[in-house]
Protein backbone atom coordinates (compact mmCIF):
# COMPACT_ATOMS: atom_id res chain seq x y z
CA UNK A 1 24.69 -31.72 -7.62
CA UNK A 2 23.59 -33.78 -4.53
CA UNK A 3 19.58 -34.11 -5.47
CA UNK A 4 17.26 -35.71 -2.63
CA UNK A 5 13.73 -36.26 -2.41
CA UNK A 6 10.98 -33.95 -1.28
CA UNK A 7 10.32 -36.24 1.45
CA UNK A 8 13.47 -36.55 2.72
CA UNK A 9 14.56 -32.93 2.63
CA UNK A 10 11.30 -31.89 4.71
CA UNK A 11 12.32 -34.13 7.38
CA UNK A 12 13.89 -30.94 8.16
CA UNK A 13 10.45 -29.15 9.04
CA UNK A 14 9.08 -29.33 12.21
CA UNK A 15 5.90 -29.17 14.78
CA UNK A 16 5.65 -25.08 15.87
CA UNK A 17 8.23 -23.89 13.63
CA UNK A 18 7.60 -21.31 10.75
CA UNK A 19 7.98 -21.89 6.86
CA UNK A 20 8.37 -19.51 4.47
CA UNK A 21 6.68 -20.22 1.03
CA UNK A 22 7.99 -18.80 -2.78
CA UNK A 23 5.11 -17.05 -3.93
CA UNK A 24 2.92 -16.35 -6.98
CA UNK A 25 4.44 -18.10 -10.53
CA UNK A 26 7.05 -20.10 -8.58
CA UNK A 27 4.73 -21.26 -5.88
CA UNK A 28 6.19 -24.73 -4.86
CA UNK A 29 3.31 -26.53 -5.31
CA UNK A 30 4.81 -29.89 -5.84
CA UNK A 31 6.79 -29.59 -2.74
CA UNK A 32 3.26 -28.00 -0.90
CA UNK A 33 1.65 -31.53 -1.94
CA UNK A 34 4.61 -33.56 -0.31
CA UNK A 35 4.67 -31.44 2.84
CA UNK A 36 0.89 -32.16 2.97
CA UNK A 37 1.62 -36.00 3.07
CA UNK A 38 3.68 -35.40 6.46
CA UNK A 39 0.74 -33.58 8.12
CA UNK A 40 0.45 -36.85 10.56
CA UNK A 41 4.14 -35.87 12.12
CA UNK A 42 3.28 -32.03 11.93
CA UNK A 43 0.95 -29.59 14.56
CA UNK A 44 0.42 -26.03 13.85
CA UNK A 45 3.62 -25.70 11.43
CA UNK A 46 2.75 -21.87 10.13
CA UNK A 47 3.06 -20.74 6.36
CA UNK A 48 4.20 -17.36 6.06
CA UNK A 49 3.56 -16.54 2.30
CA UNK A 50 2.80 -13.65 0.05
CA UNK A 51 0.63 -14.16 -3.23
CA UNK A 52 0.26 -17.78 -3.26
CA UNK A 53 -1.49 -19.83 -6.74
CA UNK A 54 -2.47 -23.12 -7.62
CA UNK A 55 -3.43 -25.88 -5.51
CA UNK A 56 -1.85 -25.34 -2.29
CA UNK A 57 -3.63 -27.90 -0.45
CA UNK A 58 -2.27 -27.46 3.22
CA UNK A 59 -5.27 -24.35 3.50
CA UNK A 60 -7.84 -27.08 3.15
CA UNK A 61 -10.01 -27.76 6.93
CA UNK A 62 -8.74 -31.35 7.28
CA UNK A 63 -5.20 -29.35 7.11
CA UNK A 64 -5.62 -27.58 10.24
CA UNK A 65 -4.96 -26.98 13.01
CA UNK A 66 -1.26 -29.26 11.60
CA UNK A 67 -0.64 -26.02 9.18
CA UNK A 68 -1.73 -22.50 9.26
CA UNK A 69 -1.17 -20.12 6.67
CA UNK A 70 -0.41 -16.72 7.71
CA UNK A 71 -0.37 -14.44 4.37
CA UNK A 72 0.84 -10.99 4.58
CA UNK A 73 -0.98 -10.74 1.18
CA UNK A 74 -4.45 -12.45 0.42
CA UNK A 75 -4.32 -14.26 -2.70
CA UNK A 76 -6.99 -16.46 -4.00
CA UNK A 77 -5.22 -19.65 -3.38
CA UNK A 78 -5.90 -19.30 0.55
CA UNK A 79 -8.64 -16.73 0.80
CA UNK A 80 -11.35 -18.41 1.87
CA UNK A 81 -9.17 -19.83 4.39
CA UNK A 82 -8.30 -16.55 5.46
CA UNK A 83 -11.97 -15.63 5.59
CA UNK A 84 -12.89 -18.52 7.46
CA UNK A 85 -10.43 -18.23 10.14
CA UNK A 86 -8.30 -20.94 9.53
CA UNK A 87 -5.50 -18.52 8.12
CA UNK A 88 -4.19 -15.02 9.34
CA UNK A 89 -3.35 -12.32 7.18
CA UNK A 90 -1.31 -9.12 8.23
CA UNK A 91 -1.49 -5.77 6.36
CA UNK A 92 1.96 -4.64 5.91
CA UNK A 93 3.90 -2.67 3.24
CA UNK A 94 5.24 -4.95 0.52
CA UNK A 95 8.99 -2.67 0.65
CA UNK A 96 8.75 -3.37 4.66
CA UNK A 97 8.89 -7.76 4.79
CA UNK A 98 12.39 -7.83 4.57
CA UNK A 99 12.94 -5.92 6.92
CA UNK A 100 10.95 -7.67 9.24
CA UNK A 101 13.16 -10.57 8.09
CA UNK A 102 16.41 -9.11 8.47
CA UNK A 103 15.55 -7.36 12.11
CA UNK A 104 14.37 -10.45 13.38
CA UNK A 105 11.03 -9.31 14.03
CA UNK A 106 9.69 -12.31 11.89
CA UNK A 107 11.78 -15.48 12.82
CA UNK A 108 11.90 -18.45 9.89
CA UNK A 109 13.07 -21.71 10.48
CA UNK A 110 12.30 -22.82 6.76
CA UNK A 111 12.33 -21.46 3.67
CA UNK A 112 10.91 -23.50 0.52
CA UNK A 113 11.86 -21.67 -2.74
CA UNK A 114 11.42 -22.71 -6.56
CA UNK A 115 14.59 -22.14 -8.89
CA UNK A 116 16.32 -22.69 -11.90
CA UNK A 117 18.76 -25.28 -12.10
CA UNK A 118 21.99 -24.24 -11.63
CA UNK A 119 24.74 -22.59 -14.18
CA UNK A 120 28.19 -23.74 -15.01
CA UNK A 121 29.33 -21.77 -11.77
CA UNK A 122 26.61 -23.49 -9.79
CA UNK A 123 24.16 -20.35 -9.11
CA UNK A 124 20.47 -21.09 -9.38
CA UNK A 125 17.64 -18.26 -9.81
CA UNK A 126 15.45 -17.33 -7.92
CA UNK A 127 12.99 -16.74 -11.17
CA UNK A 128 10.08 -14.81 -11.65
CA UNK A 129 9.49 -14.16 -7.76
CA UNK A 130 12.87 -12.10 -6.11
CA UNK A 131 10.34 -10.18 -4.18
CA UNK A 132 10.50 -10.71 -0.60
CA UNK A 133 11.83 -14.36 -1.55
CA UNK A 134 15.43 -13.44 -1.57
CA UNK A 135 15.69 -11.71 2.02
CA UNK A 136 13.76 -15.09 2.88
CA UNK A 137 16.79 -17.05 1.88
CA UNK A 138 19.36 -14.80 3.76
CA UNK A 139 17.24 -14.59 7.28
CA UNK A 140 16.02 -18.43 6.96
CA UNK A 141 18.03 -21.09 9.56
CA UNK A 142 17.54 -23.81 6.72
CA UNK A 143 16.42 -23.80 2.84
CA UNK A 144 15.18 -26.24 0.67
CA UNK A 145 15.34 -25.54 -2.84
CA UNK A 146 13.11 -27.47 -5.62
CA UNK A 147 15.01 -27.13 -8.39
CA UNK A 148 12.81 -27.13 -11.56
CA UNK A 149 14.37 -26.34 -15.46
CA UNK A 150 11.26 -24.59 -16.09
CA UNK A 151 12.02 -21.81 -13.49
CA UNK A 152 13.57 -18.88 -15.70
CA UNK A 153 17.30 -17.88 -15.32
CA UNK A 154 16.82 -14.29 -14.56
CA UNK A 155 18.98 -11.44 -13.94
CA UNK A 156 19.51 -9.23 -10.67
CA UNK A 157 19.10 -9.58 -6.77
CA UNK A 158 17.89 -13.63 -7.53
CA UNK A 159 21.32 -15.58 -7.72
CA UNK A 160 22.16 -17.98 -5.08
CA UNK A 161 24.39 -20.27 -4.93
CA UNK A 162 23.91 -23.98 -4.64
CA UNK A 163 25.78 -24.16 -1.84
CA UNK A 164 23.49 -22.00 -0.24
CA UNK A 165 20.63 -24.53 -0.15
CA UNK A 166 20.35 -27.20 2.43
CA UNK A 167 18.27 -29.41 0.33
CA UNK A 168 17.81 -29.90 -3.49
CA UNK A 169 14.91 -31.47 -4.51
CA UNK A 170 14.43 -32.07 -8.47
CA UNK A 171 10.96 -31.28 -10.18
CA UNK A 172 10.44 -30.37 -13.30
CA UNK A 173 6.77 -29.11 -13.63
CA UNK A 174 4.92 -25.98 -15.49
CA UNK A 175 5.14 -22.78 -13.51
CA UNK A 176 1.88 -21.06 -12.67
CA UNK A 177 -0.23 -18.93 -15.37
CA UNK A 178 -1.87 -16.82 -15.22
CA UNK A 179 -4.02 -15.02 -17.83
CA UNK A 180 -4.44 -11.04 -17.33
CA UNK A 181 -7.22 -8.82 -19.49
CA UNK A 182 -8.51 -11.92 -21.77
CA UNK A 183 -11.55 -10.42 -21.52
CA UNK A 184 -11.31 -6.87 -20.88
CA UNK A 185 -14.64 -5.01 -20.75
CA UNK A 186 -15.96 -1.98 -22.72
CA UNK A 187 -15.91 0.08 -19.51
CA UNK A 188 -11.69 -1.13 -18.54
CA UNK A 189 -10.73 -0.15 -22.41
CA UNK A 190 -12.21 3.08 -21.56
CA UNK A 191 -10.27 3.44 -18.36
CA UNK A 192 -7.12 2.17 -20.25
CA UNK A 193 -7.96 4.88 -22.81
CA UNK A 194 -8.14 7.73 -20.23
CA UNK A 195 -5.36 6.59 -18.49
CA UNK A 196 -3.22 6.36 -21.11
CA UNK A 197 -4.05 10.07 -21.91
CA UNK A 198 -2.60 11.28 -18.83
CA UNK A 199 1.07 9.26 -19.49
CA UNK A 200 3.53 11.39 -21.03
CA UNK A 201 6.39 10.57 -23.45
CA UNK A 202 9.27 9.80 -21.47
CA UNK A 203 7.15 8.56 -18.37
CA UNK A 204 8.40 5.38 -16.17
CA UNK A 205 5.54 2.96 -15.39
CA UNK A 206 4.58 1.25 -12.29
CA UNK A 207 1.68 -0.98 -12.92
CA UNK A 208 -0.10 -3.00 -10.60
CA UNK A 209 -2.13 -6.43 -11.06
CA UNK A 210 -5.00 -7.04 -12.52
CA UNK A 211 -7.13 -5.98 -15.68
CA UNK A 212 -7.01 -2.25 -15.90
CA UNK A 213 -3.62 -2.20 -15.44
CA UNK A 214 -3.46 -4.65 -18.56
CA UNK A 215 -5.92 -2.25 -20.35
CA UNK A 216 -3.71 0.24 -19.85
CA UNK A 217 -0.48 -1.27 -21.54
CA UNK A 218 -2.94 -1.53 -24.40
CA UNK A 219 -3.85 1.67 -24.98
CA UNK A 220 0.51 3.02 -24.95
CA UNK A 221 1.37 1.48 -28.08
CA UNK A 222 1.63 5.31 -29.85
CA UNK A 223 3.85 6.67 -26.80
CA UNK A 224 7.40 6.52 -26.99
CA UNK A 225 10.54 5.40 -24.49
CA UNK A 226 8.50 4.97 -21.54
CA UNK A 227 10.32 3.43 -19.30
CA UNK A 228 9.69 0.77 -16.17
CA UNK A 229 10.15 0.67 -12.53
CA UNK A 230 7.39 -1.78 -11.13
CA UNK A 231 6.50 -4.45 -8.37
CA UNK A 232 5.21 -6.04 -10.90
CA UNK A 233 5.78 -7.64 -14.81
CA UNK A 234 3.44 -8.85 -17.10
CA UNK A 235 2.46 -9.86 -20.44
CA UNK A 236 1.74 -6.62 -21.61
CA UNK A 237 4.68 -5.04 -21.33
CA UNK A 238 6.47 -7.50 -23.15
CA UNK A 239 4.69 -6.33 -26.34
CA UNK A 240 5.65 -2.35 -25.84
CA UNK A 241 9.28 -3.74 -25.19
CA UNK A 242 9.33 -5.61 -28.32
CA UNK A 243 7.51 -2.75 -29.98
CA UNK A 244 10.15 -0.45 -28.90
CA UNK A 245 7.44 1.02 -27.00
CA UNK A 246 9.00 0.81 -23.91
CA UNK A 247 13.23 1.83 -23.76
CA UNK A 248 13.96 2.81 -20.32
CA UNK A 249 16.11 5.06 -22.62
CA UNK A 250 15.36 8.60 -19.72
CA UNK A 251 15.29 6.86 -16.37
CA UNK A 252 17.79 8.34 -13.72
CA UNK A 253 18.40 5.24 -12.63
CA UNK A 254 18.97 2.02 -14.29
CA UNK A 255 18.60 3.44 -17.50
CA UNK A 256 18.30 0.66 -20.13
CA UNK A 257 16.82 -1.43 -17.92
CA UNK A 258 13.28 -3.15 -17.10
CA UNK A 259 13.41 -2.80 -13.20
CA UNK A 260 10.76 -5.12 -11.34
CA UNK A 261 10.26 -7.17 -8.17
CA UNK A 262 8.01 -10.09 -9.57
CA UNK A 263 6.67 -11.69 -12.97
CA UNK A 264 3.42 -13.30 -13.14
CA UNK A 265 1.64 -13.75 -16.41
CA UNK A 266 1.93 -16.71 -19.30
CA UNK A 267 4.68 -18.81 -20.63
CA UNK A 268 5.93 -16.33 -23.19
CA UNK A 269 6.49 -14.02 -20.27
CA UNK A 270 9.16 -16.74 -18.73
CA UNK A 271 10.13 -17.18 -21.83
CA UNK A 272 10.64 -13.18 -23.21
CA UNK A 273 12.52 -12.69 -19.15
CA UNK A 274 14.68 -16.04 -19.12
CA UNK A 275 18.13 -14.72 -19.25
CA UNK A 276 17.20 -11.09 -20.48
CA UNK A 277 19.72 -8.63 -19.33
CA UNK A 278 17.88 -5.81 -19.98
CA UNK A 279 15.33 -6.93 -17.15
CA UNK A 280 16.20 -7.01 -13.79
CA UNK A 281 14.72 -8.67 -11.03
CA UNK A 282 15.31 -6.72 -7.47
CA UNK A 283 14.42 -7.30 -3.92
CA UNK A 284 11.63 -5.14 -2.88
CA UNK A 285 12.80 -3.07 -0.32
CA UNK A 286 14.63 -1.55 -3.47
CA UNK A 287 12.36 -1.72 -5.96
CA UNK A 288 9.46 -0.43 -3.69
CA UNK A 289 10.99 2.45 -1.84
CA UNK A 290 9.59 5.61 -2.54
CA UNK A 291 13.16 7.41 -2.02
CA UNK A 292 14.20 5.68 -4.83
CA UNK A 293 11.06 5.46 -6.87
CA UNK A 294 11.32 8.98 -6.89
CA UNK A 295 14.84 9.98 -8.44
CA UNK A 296 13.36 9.32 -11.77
CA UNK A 297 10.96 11.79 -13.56
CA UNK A 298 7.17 11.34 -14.22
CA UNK A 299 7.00 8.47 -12.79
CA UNK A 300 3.40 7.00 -13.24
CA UNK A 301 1.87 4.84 -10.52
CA UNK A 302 -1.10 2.91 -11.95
CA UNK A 303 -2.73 1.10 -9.25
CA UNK A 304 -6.87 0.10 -8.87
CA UNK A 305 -8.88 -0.25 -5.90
CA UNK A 306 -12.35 -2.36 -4.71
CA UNK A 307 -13.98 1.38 -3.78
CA UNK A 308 -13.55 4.84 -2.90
CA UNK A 309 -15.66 7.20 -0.85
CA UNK A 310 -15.79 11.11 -2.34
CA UNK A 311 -13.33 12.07 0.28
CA UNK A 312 -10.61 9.99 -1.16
CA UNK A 313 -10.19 7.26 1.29
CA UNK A 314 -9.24 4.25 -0.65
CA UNK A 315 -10.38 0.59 -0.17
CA UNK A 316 -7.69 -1.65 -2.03
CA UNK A 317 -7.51 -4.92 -0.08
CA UNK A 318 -11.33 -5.67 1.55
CA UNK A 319 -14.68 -5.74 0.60
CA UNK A 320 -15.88 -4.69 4.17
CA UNK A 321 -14.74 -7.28 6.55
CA UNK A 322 -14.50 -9.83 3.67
CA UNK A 323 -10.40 -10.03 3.03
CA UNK A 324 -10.17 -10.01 -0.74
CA UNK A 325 -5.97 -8.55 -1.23
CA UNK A 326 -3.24 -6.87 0.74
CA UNK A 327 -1.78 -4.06 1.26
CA UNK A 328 1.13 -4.83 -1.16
CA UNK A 329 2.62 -2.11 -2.69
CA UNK A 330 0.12 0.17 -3.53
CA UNK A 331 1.26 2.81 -1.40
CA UNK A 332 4.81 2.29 -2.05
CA UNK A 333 4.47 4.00 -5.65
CA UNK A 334 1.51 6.09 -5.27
CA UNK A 335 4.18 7.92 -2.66
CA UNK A 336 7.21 7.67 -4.77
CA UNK A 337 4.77 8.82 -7.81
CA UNK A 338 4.03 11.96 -5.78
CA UNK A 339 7.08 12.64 -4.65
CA UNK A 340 9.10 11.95 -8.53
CA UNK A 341 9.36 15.66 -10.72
CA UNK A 342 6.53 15.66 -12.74
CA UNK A 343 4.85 12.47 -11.21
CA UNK A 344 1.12 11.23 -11.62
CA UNK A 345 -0.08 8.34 -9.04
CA UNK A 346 -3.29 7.45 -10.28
CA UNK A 347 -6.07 5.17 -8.89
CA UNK A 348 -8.11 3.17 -11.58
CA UNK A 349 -11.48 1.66 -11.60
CA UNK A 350 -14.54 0.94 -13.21
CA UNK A 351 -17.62 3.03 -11.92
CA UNK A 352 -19.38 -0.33 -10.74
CA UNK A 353 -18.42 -3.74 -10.35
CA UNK A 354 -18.94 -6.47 -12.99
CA UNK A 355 -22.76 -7.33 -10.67
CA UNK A 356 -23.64 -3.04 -11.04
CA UNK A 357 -22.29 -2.30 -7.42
CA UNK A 358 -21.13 1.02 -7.35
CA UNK A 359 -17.48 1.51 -6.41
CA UNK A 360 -17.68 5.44 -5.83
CA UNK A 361 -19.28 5.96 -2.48
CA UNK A 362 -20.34 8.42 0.21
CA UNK A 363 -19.06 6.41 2.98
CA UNK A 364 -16.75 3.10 2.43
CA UNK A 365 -18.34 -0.66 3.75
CA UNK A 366 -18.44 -0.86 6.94
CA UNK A 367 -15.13 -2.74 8.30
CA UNK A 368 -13.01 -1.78 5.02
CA UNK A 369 -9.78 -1.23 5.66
CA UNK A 370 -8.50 1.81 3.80
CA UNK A 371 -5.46 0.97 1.56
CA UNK A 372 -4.79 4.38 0.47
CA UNK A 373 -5.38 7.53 2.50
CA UNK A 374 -7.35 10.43 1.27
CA UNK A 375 -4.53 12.55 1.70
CA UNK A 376 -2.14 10.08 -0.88
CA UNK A 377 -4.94 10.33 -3.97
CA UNK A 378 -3.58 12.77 -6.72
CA UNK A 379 -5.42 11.35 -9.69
CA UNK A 380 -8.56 8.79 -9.96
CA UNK A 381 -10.11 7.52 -13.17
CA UNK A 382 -13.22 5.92 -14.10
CA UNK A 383 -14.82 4.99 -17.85
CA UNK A 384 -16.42 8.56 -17.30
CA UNK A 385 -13.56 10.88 -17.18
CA UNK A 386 -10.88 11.48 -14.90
CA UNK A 387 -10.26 13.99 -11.66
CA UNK A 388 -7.65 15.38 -10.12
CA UNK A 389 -8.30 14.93 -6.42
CA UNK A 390 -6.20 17.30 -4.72
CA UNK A 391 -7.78 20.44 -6.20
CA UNK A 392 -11.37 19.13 -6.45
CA UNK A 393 -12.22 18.03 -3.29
CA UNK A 394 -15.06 20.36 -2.25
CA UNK A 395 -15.11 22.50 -5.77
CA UNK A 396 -18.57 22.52 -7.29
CA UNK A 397 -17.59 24.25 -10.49
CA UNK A 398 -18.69 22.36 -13.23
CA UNK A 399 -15.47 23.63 -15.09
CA UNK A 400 -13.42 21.60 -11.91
CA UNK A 401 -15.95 18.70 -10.73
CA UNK A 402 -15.41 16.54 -8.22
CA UNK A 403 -14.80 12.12 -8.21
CA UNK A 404 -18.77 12.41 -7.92
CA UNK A 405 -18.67 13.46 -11.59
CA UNK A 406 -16.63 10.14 -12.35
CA UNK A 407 -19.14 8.12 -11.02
CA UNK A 408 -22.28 6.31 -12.64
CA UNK A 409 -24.67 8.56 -13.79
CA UNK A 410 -27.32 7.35 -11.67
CA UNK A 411 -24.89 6.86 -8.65
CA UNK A 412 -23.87 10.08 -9.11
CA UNK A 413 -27.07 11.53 -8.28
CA UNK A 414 -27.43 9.60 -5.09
CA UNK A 415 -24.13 10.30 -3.81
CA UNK A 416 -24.63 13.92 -4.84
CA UNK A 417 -28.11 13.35 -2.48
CA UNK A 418 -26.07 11.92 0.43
CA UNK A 419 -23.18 14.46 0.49
C-alpha cells in the first residue's frame, strides 16, 4: 500500500470547500490536529460532521473564521462552539443525510474517514461508525483515509476498497471511549426497572445513547431472545449477547443478526464487534427507516429526552435556545416502533435533572425545539411509574392518570396547579 503523510495528503483540502468528518469512536483526531497546522493556507474551510469526540481542535476561536464546523448533530466536542456562534448546526433526520449526499443537496469536496487497515483482498472498514460515513465516501470528489490497526474490521455496508481512497495516511492511535452508566443513579435503575417491565420476550431493541438506555440493558438479563435493530451499539448489549440474552433468533429480518448503524462505548466493545459476523454494521438510511424498522414485531424504541410538557411535546435536542443534541434518530424508531405489530416506542427520563430541575412541564423552555411531536408519544416513563400517552391525555381517573402522575411529587402538584 502507497502510505503518505497527513500533511501531504491534505494538500488536497482547500480555502471554501467542504469536508466531511468520521464521527463519534473513529473521529480522526490525529488527522483533525494536522489539518489544524495548515490553518495559515486555509479560510472558512467548513466541517460537516455528525457526533464528533475528543479533541477536535479546529472548533477552538483562534480556529475561525479558517474552519467552521457545521454539525447536523451537537456533540460535546463542538458545542460550545455551536452555542457561541462560531459553528452551525442543522436539525435533520439521522435516516435523511445520505440522501442529502446522494441528491446533491449537500456538496463534499473532502471526506476524512478512520479505517482498518486493509485485508488480503485490500478492503479496509469503515469500523465502528458506517452511519452516514459510508454515503460520505460514495458522494465525496476526494477521500483521505487514515488508516489505523486499531479501527475494528467489521462486517456489513463498511467495506471499501483501497483503491477507493485518494490518500492513505498511517496512524495507529486508541479509538475514542467512551464510558456509558458508570454511575447510574437510584432514580435511572428505577427507570431501567420499569422499562424493562414493559419489553416482552421476543422483542427487538432500539436503544438510544446515554444512561437510561444503559440502565435499561441492565435490568433484561431474565428476558429471553430479544433481538436488535438499533442506531446505536454499546457495551451493554454485549453482555445480553454473551449471556444469550439477546439472539435475534424472531426478527423478520436479519434474523441471527445484531443490526446497527454505529458503536460507541469501551475497548471491549471494538474488541467483542471486530470481525463478528453476527453484527452488522449498515448505512442509516437502512437501518433508520421506519418502513423497515417496522417489518419486525414488538419492536421497542427506547429513546430519552431533556423535557416534556403534559401534552406530549418532546424536547430531545435543546435546553431552550441552548443547543445541547440533535435530532438524530429519535424519531426514526419511535415511528417504526409505532408502526411494527405489537410495538412500544417509549420515551425515558428521570422526573428531574441531576441539579432538581423538573423535566415534566406545563409548557416546554422557551425556544426548545420539539424533537418528538405530541402526536408520536405512545409510552413515557419516569422512576415513578409509567403512562401510556395516547389514552391518558386528558383522563383524570385515578385508575388511568395522566404523565402528571409520573412526575415529582411536588412538581406534580404545581403542574396539576398550572393545567
Amino acid at each position: 500500500m502507497n502510505y503518505v503523510s497527513a500533511e501531504q495528503a491534505l494538500q488536497v483540502i482547500q480555502s471554501g470547500q467542504r469536508v466531511f468528518v468520521h464521527g463519534s469512536a473513529c473521529t480522526p483526531i490525529y488527522m483533525l490536529q494536522k489539518l489544524a497546522e495548515q490553518a495559515p493556507r486555509l479560510r472558512n474551510v467548513e466541517l460537516l460532521s455528525i457526533s464528533l469526540y475528543g479533541d477536535v481542535m479546529l472548533d477552538k476561536p483562534q480556529y475561525h473564521p479558517n474552519f467552521r464546523f457545521n454539525s447536523l448533530f451537537v456533540s460535546g466536542s463542538i458545542r460550545q462552539a455551536v452555542n457561541e456562534g462560531r459553528a452551525d448546526y442543522v436539525p435533520v433526520f439521522l435516516s435523511e443525510i445520505p440522501e442529502l449526499f446522494k441528491r446533491n443537496i449537500i456538496l463534499l469536496d473532502v471526506a476524512i474517514v478512520q479505517v482498518s487497515e486493509p485485508d488480503a483482498h485490500g478492503y479496509c472498514s469503515l469500523g465502528t461508525s458506517v452511519d452516514i460515513a459510508r454515503s460520505a465516501v460514495n458522494a465525496a470528489r476526494h477521500v483521505i483515509a487514515h488508516v489505523n490497526p486499531q479501527v475494528p474490521r467489521t462486517h456489513g455496508d463498511g467495506m471499501i476498497h483501497s483503491s477507493s481512497f485518494h490518500a492513505m495516511v498511517w496512524q495507529d492511535a486508541p479509538l475514542q471511549e467512551v464510558r456509558f452508566g458508570e454511575a447510574l443513579s437510584a432514580a435511572e435503575l428505577q427507570i431501567g426497572q420499569q422499562v424493562a417491565a414493559l419489553i416482552e420476550d421476543r422483542s427487538t431493541l432500539q436503544m438510544g445513547i446515554g444512561s437510561i438506555p444503559d440502565a435499561v440493558l441492565r435490568s433484561l438479563h431474565q428476558h429471553k431472545d430479544l433481538g436488535v435493530h438499533t442506531e446505536m451499539f454499546s457495551d451493554g448489549l454485549v453482555d445480553l449477547l454473551e449471556k444469550g440474552v439477546v439472539t435475534n433468533r424472531y426478527k423478520k429480518i436479519h434474523p441471527g443478526k445484531t443490526v446497527t448503524a454505529f458503536a460507541l462505548g469501551t475497548r471491549r466493545l471494538y474488541d467483542f464487534v471486530d470481525d463478528n459476523p453476527a453484527v452488522v454494521f449498515l448505512d442509516v438510511d437502512y437501518v433508520n427507516e421506519a418502513a423497515v424498522i417496522r417489518r419486525n414485531k414488538r419492536v421497542v424504541a427506547i429513546n430519552s429526552a431533556i423535557e416534556i410538557d403534559i401534552t406530549g411535546q418532546v424536547c430531545a435536542d435543546s435546553i431552550g435556545t441552548y443547543h445541547y443534541s440533535g435530532v438524530g434518530g429519535q424519531m426514526d424508531f419511535m415511528r417504526g416502533a409505532a408502526l411494527s405489530d405489537g410495538g412500544k416506542p417509549i420515551i425515558a427520563l428521570t422526573a428531574r435533572t441531576a441539579k432538581g430541575v423538573p423535566r415534566i412541564v406545563p409548557l416546554l423552555k422557551s425556544g426548545a425545539g420539539v424533537v418528538t411531536t405530541r402526536a408520536h408519544v405512545h409510552y413515557v416513563v419516569t422512576e415513578y411509574g409509567s403512562v401510556f400517552f395516547l389514552e391518558k391525555l386528558r383522563e383524570r381517573d385515578p385508575e388511568r392518570p395522566t404523565v402528571i402522575s409520573i412526575a415529582h411529587p411536588d412538581d406534580a402538584r404545581s403542574v396539576e396547579s398550572e393545567r
